[in-house]
Structures are given as C-alpha cells and as structure tokens.
Protein backbone atom coordinates (compact mmCIF):
# COMPACT_ATOMS: atom_id res chain seq x y z
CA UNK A 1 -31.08 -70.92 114.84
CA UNK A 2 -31.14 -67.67 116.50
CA UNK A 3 -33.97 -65.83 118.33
CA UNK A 4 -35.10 -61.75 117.63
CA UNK A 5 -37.62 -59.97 119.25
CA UNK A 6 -41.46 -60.64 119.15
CA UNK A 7 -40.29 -64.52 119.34
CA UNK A 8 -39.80 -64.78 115.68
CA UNK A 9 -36.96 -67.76 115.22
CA UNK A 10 -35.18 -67.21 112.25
CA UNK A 11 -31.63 -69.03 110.81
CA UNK A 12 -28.66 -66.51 110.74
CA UNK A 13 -27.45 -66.51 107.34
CA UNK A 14 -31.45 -66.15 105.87
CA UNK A 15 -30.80 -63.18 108.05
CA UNK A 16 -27.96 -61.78 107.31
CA UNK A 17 -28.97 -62.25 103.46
CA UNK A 18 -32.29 -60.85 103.99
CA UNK A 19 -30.76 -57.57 106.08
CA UNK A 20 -27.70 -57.28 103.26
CA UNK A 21 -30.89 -57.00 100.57
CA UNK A 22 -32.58 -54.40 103.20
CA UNK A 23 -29.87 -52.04 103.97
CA UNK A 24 -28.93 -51.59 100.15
CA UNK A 25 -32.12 -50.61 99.62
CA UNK A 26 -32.81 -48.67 102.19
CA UNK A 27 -29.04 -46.85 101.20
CA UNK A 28 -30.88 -46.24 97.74
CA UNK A 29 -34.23 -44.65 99.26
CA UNK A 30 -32.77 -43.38 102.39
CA UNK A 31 -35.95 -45.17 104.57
CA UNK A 32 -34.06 -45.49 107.74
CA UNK A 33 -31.75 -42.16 107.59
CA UNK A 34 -33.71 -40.80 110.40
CA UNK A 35 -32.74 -44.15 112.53
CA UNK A 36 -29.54 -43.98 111.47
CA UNK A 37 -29.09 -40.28 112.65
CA UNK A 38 -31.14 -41.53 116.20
CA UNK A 39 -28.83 -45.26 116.46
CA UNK A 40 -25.39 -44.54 115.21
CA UNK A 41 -23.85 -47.45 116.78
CA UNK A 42 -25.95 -49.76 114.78
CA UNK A 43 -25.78 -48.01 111.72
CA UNK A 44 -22.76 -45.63 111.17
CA UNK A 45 -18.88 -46.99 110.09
CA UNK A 46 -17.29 -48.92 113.27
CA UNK A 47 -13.83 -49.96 114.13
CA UNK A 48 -13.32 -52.85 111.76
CA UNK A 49 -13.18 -55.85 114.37
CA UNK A 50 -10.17 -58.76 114.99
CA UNK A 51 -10.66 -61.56 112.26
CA UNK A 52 -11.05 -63.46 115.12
CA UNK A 53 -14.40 -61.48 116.31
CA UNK A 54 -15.65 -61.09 112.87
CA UNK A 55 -18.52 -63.60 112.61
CA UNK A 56 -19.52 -62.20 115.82
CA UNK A 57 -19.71 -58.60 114.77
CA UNK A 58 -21.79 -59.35 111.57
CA UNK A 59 -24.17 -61.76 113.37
CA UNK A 60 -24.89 -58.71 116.13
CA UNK A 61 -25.17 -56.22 113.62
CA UNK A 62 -27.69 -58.25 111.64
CA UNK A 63 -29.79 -58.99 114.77
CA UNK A 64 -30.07 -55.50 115.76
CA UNK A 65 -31.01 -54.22 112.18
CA UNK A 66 -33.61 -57.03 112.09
CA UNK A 67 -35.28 -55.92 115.48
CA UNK A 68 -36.49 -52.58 113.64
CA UNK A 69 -38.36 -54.82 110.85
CA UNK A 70 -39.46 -57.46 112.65
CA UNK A 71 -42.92 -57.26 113.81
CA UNK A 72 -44.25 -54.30 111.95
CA UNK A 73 -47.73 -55.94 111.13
CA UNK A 74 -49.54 -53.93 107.94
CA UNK A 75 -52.55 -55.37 108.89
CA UNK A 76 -53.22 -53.89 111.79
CA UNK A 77 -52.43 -50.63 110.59
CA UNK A 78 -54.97 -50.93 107.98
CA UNK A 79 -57.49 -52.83 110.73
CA UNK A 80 -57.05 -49.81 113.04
CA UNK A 81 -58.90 -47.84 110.61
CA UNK A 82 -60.58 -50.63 108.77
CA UNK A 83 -64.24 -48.98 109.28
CA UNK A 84 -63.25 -45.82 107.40
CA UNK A 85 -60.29 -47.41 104.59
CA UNK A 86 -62.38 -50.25 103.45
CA UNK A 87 -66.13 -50.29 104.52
CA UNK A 88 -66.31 -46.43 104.00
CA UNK A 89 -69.80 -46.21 105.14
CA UNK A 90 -71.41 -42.51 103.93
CA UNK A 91 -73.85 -42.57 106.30
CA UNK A 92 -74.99 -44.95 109.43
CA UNK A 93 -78.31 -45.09 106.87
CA UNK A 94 -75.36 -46.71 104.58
CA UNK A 95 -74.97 -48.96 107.34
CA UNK A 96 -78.36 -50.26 107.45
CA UNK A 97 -78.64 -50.78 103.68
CA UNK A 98 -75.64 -52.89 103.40
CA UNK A 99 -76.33 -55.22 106.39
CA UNK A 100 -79.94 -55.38 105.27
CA UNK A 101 -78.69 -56.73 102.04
CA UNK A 102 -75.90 -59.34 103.58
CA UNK A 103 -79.00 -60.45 105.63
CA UNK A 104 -80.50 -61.56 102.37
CA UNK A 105 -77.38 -63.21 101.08
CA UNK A 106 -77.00 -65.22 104.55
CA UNK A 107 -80.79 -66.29 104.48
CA UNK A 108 -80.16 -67.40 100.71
CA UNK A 109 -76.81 -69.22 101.08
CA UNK A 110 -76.02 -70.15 105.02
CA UNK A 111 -78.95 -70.11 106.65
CA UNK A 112 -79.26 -74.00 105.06
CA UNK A 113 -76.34 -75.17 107.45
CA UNK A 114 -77.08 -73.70 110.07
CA UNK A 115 -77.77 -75.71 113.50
CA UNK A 116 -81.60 -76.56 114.17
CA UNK A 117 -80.90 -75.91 117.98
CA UNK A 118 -81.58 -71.65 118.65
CA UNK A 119 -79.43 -72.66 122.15
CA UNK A 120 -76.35 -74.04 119.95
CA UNK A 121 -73.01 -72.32 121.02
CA UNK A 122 -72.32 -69.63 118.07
CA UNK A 123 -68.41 -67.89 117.72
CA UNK A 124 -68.00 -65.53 115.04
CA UNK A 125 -64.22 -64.70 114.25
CA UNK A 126 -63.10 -62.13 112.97
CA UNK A 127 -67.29 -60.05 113.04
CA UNK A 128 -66.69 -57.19 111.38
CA UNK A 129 -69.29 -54.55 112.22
CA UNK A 130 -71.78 -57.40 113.41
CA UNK A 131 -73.85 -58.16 110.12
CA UNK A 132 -73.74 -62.00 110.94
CA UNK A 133 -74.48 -61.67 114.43
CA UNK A 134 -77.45 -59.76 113.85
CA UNK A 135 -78.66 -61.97 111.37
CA UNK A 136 -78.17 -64.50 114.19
CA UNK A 137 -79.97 -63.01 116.77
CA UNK A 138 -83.15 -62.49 114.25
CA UNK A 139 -83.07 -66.01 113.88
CA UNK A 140 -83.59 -66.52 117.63
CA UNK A 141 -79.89 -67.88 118.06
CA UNK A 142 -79.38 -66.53 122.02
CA UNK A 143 -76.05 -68.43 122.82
CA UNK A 144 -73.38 -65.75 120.60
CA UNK A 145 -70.24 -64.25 120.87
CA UNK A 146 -68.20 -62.48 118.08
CA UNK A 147 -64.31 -61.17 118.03
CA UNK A 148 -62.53 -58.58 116.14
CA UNK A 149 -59.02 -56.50 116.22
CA UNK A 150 -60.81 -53.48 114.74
CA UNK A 151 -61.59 -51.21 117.25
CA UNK A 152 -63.85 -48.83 114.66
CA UNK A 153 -65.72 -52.27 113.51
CA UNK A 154 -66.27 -53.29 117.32
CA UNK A 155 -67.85 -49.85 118.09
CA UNK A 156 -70.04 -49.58 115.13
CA UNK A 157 -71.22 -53.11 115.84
CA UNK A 158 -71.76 -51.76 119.37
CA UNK A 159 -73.87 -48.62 117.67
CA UNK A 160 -76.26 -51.50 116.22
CA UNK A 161 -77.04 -52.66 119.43
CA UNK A 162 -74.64 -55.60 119.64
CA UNK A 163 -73.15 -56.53 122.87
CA UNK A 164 -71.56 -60.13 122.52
CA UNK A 165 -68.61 -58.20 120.71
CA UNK A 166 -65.13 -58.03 121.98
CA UNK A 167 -61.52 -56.68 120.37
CA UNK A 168 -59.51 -59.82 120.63
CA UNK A 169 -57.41 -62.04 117.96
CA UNK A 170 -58.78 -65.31 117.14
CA UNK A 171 -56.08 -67.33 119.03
CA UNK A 172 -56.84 -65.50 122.40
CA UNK A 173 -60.31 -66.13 121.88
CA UNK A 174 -60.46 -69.44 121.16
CA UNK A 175 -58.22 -70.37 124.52
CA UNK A 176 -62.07 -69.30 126.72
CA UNK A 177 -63.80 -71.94 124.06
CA UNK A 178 -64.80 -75.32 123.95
CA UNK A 179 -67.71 -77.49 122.01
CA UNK A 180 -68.67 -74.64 120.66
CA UNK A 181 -71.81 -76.23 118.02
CA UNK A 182 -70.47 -73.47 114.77
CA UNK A 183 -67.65 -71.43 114.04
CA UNK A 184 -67.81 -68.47 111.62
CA UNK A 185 -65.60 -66.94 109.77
CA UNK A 186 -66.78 -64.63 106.89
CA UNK A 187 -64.03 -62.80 104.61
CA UNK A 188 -61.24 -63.90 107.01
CA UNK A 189 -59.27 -66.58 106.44
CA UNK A 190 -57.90 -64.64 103.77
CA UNK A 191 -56.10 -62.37 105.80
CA UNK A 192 -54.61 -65.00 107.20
CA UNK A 193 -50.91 -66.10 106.06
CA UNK A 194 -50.48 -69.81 105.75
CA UNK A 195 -49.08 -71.16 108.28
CA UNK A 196 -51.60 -68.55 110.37
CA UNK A 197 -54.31 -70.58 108.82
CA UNK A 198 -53.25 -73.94 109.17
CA UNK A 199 -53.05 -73.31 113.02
CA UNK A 200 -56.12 -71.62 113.36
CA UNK A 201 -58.32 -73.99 111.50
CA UNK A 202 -56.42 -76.91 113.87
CA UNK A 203 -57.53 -74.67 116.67
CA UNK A 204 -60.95 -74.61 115.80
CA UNK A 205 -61.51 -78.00 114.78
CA UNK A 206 -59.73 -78.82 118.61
CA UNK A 207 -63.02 -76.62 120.05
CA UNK A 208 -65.77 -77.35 118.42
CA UNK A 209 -68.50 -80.00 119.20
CA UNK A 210 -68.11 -83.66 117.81
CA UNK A 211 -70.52 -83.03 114.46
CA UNK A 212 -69.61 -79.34 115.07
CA UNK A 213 -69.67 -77.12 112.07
CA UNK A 214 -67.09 -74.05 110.49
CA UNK A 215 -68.68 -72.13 108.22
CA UNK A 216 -66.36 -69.71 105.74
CA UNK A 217 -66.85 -67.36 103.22
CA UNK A 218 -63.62 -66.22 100.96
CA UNK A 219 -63.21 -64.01 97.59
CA UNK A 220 -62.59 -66.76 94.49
CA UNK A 221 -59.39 -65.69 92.62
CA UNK A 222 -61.09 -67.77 89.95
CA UNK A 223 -63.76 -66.05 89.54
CA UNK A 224 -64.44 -64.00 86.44
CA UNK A 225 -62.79 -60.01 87.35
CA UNK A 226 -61.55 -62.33 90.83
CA UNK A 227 -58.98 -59.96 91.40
CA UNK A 228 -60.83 -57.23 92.41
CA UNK A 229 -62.05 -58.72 96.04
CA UNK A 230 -59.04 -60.90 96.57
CA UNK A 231 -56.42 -58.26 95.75
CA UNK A 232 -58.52 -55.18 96.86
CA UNK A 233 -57.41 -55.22 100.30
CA UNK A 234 -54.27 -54.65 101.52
CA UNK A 235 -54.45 -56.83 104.50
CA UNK A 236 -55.33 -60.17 102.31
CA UNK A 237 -52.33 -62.59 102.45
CA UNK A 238 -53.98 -65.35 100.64
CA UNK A 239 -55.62 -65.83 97.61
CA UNK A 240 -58.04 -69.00 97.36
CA UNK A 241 -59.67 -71.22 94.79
CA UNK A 242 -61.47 -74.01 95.28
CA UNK A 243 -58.56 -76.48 94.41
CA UNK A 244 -56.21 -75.02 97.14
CA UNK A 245 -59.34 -74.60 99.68
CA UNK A 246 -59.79 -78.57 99.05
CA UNK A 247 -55.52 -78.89 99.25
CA UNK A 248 -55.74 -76.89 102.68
CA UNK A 249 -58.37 -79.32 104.04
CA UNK A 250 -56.97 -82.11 103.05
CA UNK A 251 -54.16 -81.73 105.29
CA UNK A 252 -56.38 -80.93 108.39
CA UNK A 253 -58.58 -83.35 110.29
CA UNK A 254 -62.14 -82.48 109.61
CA UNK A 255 -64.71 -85.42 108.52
CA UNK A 256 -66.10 -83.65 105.68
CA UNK A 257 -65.07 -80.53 103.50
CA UNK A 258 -67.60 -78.73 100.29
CA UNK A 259 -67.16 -75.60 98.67
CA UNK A 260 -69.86 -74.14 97.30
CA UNK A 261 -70.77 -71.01 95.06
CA UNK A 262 -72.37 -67.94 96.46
CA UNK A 263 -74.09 -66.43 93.43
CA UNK A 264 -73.91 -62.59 93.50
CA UNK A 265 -76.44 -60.10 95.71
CA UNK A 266 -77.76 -56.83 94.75
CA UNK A 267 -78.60 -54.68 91.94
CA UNK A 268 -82.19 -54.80 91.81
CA UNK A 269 -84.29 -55.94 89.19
CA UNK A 270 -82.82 -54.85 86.24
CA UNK A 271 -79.77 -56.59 87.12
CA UNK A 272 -81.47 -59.97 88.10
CA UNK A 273 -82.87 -59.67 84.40
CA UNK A 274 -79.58 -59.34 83.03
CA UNK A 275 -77.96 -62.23 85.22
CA UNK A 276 -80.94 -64.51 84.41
CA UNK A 277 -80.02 -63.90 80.92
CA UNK A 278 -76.10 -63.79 80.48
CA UNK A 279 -75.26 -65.84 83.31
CA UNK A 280 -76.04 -69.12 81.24
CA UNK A 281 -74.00 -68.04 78.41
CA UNK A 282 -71.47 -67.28 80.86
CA UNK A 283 -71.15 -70.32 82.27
CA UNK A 284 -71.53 -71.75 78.74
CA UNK A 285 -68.22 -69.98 77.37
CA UNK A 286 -66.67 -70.98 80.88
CA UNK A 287 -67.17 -74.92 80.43
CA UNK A 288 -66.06 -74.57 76.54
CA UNK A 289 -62.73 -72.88 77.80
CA UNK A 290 -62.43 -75.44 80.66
CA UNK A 291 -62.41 -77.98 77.98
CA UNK A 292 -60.20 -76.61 75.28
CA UNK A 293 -57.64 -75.87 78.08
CA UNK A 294 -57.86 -79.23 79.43
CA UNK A 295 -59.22 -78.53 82.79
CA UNK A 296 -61.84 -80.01 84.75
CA UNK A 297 -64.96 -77.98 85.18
CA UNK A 298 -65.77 -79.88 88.94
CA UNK A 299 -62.52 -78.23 89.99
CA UNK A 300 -63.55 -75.15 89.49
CA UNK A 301 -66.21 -72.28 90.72
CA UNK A 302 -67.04 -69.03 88.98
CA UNK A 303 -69.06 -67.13 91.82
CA UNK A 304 -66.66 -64.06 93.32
CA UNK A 305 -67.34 -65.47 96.70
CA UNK A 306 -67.25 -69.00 97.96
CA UNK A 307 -69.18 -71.07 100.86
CA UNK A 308 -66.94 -73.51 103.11
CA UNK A 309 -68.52 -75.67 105.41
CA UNK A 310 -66.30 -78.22 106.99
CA UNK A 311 -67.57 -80.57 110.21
CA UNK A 312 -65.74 -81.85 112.92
C-alpha cells in the first residue's frame, strides 16, 4: 500500500490502472492540457528510464498524476452555494412559507419521538437553513446546537434568528459531544458515501445517552417517481430503501431500528381531496404488483420520504 495526499491509502496497481484509464481520457478531451503546459515534468515525454528503475518511474509518475484528482470533493462545491443551487428561495417571504410548512410535517411525523424532557441535549447535523431547530425552540427545547458546511445555509439560518448554528462537518462536531439525549439528521445521510455513513452512525451511537435517540429522514428510491429526490441532487451518494436502511442497521449496534413512511405535505385542499381519493387505489395496485412479482409488501414503503428512528 502506498500513501497520496489528503491521507487517502490506496494499493499501487488500482492506481496505476485507475490513472492509465484517466490520462487516456483526459488525452481524448484535453481536461488537463492546461496542467500539462504548467507541470511538464509530470506530464510531457521523459528520458525512457534503466529497466532496472522502471517500476520506480511508473509508480512516481502515477502518484503525482493522482495528487491532482485526489481530494477534489463535488460536494462541497455544490454545498458552497447550496442556498442558491438547490433551495433557490425567491424571496426571504419564500423562506417563511417553506419552513412554515416543514413545521407542519415535523409536528405530524417527529414530534411523536421526540424526548418529553424540554432540557434534553438536542444536535442537529447537517441543519440546513435551521427549519428543525426552529421547530425545536417553539417547542420549548432550550438545550440545541445545529452544524452545517454551507456557509449560505448557516447565514440564512442566522437571518431567522438562530444562533446555536455553526459551519463544521459532522465528525468535528461530534468530537465536543457526549450523552447527547437526540441526534438529527434530516436529508443527510444521503450525502453520505458508505463507508462515510457507517462511521458516522458508529460515532453517534458512541455519543448519545444510554436510551438516546437518532432521528433521520431520507428520499425512498422506492417510492413511486423516487428518483426525482434521490437523484435530484448532485451531492447524494446514496440511494436508500427501506431494505438497505434495515441492512445498514443491522450491522451497527443500536437496540432498536423502524422505518416509517412520511406521507406527503402540501398542496392545499384540493390536493388532500385527490390523495384521500387515489392514494388507496394506489396502494391497492402497489400490493397487487408486490404480489405478482413475488415480493413482500412489509419490505417495502411507498412514501418519497422515510422516518428512521434508531435508539441507543
């Protein structure tokens, strides 16, 4: 094994093959002429080396190719911005409207599990603009902290009148932590990649409070049109169902796990009618499908959202 910058460890010849793949295409597209024409000794012809130093020569060259692709992170490009690329409020009206209507959705769906105690310890990672944390605070909860990496999510939080916010990665922040009472983490454990989420759910089951509770929400790729939360952001890196939600759990060591639906908010009457109305047939053509395909309808939810709620 060989080490490259940012501390990523990676084996030499998954590098070398991985760099080959790179540099042809880059030769078709011409993506790094520019570092070429600023780094010739890395990337123009060089004396062909001794036989002897050969291995040597194509392990350095590899290594110093890989340093200009290793650690570019898309997702903070996207979370630098994420305010104006994804939210795109028009208005700070806009703003209003759309946490007064998660505030409904919370007080429907997680308000149930939430801790009796107003004094319980509350850490909400990855906050967004502060929807949750307001929500929070008109519940009485006085003991609560939330943590972003936007910087335009953190400041329009702050513009709301939030100041338990602070620009920090979840890791960091959960270091300053310990039996904390519940963990939050709405629409983020998506952007997480795998083995990000495996350690950071260990992390947070190692902090929280014996009976301690994580509460998640997450897009359903099962749902019907799922694709269109779980594949409309850029920065997503996983794509969950309730089967590999219980999978993921099973391998971590929390006392209890449930998943449950999070029917849809919004759209005014006319649209309640209409749900009231199709949604049973729905669900109907859903469990007929289930069974002519041979899968089990208890492994499955329909919702574009789910609830997680897991206790230490």
């Amino acid at each position: 094994m060989v080490s490259i910058s940012r501390g990523t460890v990676i084996g030499t010849s998954r590098i070398c093959t991985s760099l080959r793949r790179a540099n042809a295409s880059q030769r078709r597209i011409g993506v790094c002429d520019h570092v070429r024409s600023r780094s010739p000794s890395l990337f123009q012809a060089q004396a062909k080396p001794s036989c002897k130093g050969l291995i040597r020569y194509k392990i350095r060259r590899c290594l110093a190719s890989t340093r200009i692709f290793v650690g570019m992170d898309h997702r903070q490009h996207f979370y630098d911005q994420y305010t104006s690329v994804q939210s795109r409020f028009a208005s700070i009206d806009d703003v209003h409207r759309r946490v007064a209507a998660e505030h409904r959705g919370l007080d429907r769906v997680v308000r149930p599990f939430l801790p009796p105690d107003r004094t319980t310890r509350m850490l909400d990672l990855g906050c967004g603009y502060g929807a949750y944390l307001l929500f929070l605070q008109k519940l009485g909860f006085s003991n609560i902290r939330g943590i972003d990496l936007s910087l335009e999510q953190v400041e329009l939080a702050r513009s709301l009148g939030l100041t338990c916010i602070e620009i920090e990665d979840l890791f960091s922040a959960l270091q300053h932590e310990q039996g904390i009472g519940c963990v939050s983490m709405f629409d983020v454990i998506e952007h997480l990649t795998r083995v990000e989420a495996i350690e950071a759910l260990k992390a947070i089951h190692a902090k929280l409070a014996p009976g301690g509770t994580l509460l998640m929400r997450t897009p359903n790729v099962d749902a019907r049109h799922g694709t269109v939360l779980s594949f409309g952001d850029l920065t997503h890196e996983m794509h969950l169902n309730k089967s590999s939600v219980l999978e993921l759990f099973a391998s971590l060591p929390y006392s209890t796990i449930d998943v449950y639906p999070i029917p849809p908010n919004g759209g005014g009457v006319p649209v309640a009618i209409i749900r009231a109305v199709v949604g049973p047939l729905l669900s109907l053509a859903d469990r007929i499908t289930h069974a002519v395909q041979g899968i089990s309808w208890s492994t499955s939810i329909k919702t574009p959202n789910m609830l997680i709620v897991a206790r230490r």
